[in-house]
C-alpha atoms as a PDB file:
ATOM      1  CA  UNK A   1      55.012 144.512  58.582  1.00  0.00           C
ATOM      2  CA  UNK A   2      52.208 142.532  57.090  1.00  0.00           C
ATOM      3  CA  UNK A   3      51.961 141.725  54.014  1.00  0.00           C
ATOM      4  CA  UNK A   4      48.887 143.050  52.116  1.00  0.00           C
ATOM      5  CA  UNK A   5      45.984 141.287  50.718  1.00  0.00           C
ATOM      6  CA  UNK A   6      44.939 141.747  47.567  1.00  0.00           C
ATOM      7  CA  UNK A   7      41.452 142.532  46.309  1.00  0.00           C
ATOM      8  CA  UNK A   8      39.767 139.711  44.066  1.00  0.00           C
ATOM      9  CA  UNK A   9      38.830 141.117  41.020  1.00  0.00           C
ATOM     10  CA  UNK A  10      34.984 140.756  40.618  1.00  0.00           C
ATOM     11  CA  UNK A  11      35.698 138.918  37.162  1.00  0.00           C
ATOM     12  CA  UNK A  12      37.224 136.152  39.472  1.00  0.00           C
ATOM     13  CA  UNK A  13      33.901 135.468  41.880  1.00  0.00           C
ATOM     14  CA  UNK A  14      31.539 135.765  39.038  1.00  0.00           C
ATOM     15  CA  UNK A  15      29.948 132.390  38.669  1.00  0.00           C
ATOM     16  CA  UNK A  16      29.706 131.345  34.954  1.00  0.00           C
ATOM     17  CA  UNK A  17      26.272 130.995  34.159  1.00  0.00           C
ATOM     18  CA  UNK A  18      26.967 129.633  30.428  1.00  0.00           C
ATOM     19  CA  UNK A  19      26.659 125.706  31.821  1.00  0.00           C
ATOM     20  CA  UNK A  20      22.785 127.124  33.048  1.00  0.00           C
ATOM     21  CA  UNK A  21      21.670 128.403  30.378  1.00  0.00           C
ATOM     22  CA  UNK A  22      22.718 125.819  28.287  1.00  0.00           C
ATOM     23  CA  UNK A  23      20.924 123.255  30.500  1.00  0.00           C
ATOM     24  CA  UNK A  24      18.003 125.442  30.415  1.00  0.00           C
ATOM     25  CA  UNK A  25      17.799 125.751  26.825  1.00  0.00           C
ATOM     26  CA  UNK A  26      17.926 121.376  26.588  1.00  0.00           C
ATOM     27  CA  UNK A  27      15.091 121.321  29.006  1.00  0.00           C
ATOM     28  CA  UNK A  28      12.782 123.651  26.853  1.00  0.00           C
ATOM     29  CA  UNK A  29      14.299 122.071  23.757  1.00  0.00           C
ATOM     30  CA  UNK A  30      12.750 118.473  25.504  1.00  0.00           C
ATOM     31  CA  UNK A  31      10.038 119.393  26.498  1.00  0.00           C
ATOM     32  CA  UNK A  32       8.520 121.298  22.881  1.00  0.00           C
ATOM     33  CA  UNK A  33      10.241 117.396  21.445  1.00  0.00           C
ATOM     34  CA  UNK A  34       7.905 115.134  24.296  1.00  0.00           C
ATOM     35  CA  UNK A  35       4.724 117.867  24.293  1.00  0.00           C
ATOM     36  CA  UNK A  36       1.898 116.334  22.410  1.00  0.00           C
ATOM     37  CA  UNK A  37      -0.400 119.234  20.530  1.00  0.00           C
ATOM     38  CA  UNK A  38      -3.550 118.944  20.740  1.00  0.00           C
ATOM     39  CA  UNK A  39      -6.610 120.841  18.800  1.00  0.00           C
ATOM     40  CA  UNK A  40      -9.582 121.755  21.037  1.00  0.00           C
ATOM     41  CA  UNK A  41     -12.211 121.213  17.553  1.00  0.00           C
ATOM     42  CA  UNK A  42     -13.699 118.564  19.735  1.00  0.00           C
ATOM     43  CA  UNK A  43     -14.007 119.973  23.257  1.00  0.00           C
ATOM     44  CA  UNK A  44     -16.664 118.428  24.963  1.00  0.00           C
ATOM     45  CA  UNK A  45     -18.012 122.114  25.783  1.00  0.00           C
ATOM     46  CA  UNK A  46     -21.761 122.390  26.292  1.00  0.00           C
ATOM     47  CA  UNK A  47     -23.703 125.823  25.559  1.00  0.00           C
ATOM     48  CA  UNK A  48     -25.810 127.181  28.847  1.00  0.00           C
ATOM     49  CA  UNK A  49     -29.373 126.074  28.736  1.00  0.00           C
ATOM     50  CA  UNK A  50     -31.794 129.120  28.565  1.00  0.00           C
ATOM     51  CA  UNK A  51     -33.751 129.481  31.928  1.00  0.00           C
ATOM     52  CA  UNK A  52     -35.654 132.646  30.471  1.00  0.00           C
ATOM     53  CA  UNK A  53     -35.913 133.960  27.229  1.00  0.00           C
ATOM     54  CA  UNK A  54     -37.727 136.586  25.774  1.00  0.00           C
ATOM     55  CA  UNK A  55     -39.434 135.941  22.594  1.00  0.00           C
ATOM     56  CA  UNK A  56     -39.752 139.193  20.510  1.00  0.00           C
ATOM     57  CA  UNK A  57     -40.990 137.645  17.314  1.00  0.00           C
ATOM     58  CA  UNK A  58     -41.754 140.631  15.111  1.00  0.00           C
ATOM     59  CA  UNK A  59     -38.049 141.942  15.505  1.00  0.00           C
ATOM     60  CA  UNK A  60     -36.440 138.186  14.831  1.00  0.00           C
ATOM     61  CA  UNK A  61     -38.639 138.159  11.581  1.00  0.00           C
ATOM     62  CA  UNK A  62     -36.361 140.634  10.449  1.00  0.00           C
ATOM     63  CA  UNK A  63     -33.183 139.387  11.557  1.00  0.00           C
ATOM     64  CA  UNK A  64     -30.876 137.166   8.833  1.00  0.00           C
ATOM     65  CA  UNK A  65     -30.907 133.819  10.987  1.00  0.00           C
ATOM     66  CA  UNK A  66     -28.333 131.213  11.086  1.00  0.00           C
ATOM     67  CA  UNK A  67     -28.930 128.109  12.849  1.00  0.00           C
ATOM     68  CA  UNK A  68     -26.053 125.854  14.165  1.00  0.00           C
ATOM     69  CA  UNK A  69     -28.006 122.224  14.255  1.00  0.00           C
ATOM     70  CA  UNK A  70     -27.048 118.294  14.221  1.00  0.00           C
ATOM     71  CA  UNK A  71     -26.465 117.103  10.655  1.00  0.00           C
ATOM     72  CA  UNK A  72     -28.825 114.350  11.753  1.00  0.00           C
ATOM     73  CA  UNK A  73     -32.163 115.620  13.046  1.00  0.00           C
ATOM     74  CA  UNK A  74     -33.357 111.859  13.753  1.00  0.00           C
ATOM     75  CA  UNK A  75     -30.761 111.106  16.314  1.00  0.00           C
ATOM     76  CA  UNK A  76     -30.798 112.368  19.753  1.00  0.00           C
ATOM     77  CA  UNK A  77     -27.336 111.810  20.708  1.00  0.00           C
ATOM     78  CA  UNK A  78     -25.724 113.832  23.664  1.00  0.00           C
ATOM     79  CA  UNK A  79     -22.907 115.358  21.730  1.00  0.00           C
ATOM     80  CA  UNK A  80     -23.688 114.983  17.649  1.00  0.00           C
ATOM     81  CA  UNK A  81     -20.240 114.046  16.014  1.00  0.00           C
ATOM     82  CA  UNK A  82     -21.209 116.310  12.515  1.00  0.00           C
ATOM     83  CA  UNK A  83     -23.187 120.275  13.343  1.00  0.00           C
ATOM     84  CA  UNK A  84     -23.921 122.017   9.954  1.00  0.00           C
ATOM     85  CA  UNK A  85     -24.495 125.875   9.003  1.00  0.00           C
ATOM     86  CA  UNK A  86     -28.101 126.594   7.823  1.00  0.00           C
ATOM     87  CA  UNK A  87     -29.646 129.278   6.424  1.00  0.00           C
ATOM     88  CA  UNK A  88     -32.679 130.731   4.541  1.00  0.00           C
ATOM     89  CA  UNK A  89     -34.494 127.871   5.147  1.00  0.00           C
ATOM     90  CA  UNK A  90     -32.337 125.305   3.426  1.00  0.00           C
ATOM     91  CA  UNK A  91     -31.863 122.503   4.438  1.00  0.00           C
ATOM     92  CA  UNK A  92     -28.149 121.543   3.329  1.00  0.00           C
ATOM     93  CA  UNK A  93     -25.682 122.798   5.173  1.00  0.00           C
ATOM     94  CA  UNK A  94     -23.418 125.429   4.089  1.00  0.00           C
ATOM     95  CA  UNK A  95     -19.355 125.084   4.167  1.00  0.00           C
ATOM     96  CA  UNK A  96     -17.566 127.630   5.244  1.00  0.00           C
ATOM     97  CA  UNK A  97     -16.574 128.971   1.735  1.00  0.00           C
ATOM     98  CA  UNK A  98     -20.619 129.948   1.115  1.00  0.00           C
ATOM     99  CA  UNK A  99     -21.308 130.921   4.439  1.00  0.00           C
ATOM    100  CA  UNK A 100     -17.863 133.697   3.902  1.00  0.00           C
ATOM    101  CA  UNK A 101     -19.899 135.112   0.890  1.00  0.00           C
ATOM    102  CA  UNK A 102     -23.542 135.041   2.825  1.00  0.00           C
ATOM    103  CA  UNK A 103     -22.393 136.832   5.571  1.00  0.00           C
ATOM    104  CA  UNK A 104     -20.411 139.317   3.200  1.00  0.00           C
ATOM    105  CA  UNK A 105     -23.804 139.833   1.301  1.00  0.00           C
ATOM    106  CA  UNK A 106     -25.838 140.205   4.435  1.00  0.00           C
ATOM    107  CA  UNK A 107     -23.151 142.454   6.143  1.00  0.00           C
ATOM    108  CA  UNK A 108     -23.488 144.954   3.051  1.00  0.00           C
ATOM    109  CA  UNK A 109     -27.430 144.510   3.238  1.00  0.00           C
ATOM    110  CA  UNK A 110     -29.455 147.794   3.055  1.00  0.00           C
ATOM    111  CA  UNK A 111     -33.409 147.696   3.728  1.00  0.00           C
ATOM    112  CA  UNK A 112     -34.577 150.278   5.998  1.00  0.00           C
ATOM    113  CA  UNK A 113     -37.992 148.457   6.141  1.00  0.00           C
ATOM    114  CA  UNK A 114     -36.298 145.970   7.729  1.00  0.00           C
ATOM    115  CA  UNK A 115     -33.898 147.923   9.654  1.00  0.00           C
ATOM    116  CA  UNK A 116     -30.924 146.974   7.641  1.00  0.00           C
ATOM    117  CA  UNK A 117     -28.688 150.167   7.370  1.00  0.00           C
ATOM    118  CA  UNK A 118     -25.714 148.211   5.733  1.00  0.00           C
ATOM    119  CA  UNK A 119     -22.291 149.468   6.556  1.00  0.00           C
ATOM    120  CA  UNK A 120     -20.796 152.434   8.361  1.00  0.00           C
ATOM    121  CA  UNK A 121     -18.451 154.562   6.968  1.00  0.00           C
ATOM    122  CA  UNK A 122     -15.815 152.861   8.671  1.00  0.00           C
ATOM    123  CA  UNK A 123     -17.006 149.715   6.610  1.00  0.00           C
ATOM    124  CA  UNK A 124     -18.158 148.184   9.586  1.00  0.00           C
ATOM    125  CA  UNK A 125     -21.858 146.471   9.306  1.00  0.00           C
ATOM    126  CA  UNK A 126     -24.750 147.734  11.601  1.00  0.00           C
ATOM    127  CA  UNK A 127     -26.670 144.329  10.646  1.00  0.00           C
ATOM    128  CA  UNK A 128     -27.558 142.642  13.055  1.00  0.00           C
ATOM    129  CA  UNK A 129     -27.522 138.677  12.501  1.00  0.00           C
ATOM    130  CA  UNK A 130     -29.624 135.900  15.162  1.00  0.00           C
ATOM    131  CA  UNK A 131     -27.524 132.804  15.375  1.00  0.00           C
ATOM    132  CA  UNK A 132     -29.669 129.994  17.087  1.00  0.00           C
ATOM    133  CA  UNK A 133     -27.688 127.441  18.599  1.00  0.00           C
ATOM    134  CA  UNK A 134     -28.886 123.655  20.086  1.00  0.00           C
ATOM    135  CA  UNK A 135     -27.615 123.399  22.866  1.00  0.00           C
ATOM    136  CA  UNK A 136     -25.225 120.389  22.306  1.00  0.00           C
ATOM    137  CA  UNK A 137     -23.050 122.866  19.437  1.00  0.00           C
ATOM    138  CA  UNK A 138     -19.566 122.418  20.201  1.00  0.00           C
ATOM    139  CA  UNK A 139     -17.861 125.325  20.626  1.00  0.00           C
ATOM    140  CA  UNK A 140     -15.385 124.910  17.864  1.00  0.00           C
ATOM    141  CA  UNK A 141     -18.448 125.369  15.418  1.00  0.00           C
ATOM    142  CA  UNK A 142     -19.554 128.401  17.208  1.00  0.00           C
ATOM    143  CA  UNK A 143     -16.051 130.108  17.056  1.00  0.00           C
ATOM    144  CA  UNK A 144     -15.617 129.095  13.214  1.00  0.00           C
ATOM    145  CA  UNK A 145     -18.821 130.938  12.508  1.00  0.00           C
ATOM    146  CA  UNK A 146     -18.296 133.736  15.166  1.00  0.00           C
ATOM    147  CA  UNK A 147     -14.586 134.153  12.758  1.00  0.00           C
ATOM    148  CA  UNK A 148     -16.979 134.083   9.910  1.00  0.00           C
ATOM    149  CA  UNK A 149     -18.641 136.956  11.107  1.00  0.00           C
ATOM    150  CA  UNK A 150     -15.475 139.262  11.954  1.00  0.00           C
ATOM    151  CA  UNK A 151     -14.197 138.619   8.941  1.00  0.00           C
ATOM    152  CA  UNK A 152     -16.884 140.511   7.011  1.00  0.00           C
ATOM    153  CA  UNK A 153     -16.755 142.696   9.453  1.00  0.00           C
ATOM    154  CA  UNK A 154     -20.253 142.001  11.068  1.00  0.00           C
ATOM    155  CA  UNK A 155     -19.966 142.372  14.887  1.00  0.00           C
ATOM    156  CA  UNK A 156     -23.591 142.952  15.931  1.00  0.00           C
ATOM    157  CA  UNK A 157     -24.962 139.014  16.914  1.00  0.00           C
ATOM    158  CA  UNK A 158     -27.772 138.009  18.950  1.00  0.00           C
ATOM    159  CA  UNK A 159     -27.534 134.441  20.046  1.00  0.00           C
ATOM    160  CA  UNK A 160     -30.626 132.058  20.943  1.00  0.00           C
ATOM    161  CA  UNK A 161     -30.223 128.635  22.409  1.00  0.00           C
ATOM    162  CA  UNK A 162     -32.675 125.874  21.769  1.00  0.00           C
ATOM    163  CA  UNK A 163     -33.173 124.430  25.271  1.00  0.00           C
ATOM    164  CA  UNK A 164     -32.114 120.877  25.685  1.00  0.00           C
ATOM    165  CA  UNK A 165     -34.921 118.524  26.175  1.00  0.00           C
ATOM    166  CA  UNK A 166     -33.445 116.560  28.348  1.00  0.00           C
ATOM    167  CA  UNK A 167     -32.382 119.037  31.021  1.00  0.00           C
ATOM    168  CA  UNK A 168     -36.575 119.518  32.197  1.00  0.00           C
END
């Protein structure tokens, strides 16, 4: 008579995978150690350049206007280091502390002759605010402001890009 084989237990052909995932846990361990973080504040992103636009200018009269602009008018450089916040016709930029308490003020705004309606009652504003943008804004100053905005809650923006001159 033959003698009988025995089954293997399935404990026995089970690889141990403890040695792989300790190896795998090095590697990501490495790599988050040799990774270099970066900030994308000064992405080299340019704005699309308007190829129509219509000009409604008794409805912008009304709007609240911010306009995203070069620090330095005088220079025409292709991507300004330093863009400012400006507003009612100032010309000092505003930081981001003022601009917070502008938009709060506008977002809360009621003047039906100017149809301002203020806030909803879900405490969201139905202002509507016209950013105008030169074309050379980075886009780390545009999403700062466009934060701005959702934090007080002010989602309605139209945005209008100053062609750039040297484009034609």
């Amino acid at each position: 008579m033959r003698p009988r084989r025995r089954k293997r237990d399935a404990d026995e052909t089970a690889a141990d995978l403890t040695p792989m995932i300790d190896v795998t846990f090095l590697l990501i361990i490495f790599f988050i150690v040799v990774t270099r973080i970066t900030s994308q504040d000064h992405v080299d992103l340019r704005l699309p350049d308007a190829i129509t636009a219509i000009e409604n200018p008794d409805r912008a009269a009304n709007l609240f206007t911010i306009h995203l602009a070069p620090l330095d008018q005088r220079e025409l450089q292709a991507i300004p280091e330093r863009f400012g916040w400006f507003c009612y016709g100032d010309p000092h930029p505003r930081n981001s502390d003022e601009m917070a308490a502008i938009l709060r003020s506008e977002a809360a705004l009621v003047d039906y002759s100017r149809d301002l309606p203020g806030r909803n009652a879900e405490g969201i504003s139905e202002n509507t605010i016209l950013l105008r943008c030169d074309a050379r804004c980075p886009a780390g100053e545009f999403g700062r402001l466009i934060e701005l905005m959702s934090e007080a809650r002010l989602y309605k923006v139209k945005i209008a890009i100053s062609r750039d001159q040297s484009v034609e």
